[in-house]
Protein backbone atom coordinates (compact mmCIF):
# COMPACT_ATOMS: atom_id res chain seq x y z
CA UNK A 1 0.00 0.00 0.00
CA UNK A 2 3.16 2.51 0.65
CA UNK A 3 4.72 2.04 -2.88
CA UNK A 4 0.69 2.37 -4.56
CA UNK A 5 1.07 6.28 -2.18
CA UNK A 6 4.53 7.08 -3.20
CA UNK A 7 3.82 6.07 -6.86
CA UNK A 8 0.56 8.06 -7.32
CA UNK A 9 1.56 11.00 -5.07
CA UNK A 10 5.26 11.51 -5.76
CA UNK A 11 7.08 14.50 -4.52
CA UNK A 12 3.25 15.90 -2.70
CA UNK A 13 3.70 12.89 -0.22
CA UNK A 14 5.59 13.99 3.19
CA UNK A 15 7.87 11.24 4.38
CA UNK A 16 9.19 11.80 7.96
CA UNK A 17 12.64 10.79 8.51
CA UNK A 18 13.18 7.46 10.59
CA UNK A 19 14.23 9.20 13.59
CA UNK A 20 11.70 11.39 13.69
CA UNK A 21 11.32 11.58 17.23
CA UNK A 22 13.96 13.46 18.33
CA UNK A 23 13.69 16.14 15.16
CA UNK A 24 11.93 19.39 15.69
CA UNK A 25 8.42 19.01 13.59
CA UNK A 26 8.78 20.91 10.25
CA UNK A 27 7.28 24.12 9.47
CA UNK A 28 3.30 24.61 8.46
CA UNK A 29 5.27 26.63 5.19
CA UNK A 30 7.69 23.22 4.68
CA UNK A 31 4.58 21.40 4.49
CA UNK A 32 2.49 23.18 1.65
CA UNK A 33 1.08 21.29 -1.03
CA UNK A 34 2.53 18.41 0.77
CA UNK A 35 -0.05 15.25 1.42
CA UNK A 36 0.14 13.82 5.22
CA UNK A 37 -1.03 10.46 5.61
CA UNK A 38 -1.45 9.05 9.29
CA UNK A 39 -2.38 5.45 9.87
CA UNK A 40 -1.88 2.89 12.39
CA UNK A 41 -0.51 -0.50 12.45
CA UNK A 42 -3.01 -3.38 13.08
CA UNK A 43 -2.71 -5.61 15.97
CA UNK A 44 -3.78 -9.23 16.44
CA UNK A 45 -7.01 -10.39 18.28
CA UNK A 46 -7.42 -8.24 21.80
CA UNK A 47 -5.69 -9.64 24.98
CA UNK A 48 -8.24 -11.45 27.05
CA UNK A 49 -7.50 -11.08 30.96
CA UNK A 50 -6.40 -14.64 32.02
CA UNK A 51 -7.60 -13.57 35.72
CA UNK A 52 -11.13 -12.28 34.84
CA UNK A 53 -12.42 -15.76 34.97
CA UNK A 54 -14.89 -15.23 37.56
CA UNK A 55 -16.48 -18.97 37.29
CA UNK A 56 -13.72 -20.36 39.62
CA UNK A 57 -14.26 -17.89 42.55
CA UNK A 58 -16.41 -20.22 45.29
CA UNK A 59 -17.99 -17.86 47.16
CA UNK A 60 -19.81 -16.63 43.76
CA UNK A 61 -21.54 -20.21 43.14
CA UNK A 62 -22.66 -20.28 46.37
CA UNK A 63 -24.29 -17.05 45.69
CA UNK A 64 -26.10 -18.75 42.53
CA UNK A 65 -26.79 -21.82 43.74
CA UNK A 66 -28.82 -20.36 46.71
């Protein structure tokens, strides 16, 4: 999907540089007639909490079974 961007959009696409992080952002004026794109990665099935398996807890079936 990257090289489908950077092959339709060319030179408008702004590419950050790789260490980004510690660079000051650019200028509104830098960025004119620039394209931003912002996207996430996607992550695997959600984390299920191991320990919210209430059906073990005792004092909860006697609570049901009364």
């Amino acid at each position: 999907m990257v090289d489908v961007f950077q092959e339709v959009l060319g030179d408008m696409l702004y590419i950050s540089p790789p260490n980004s992080a510690k660079i000051a952002l650019p200028s509104p004026n830098a960025l004119k007639n620039k394209v931003l794109l912002r996207g996430k990665k996607l992550g695997g099935a959600p984390d299920v909490d191991k320990d919210d398996d209430d059906d073990d807890d005792p004092s909860l079936k006697k609570k049901v079974c009364k």
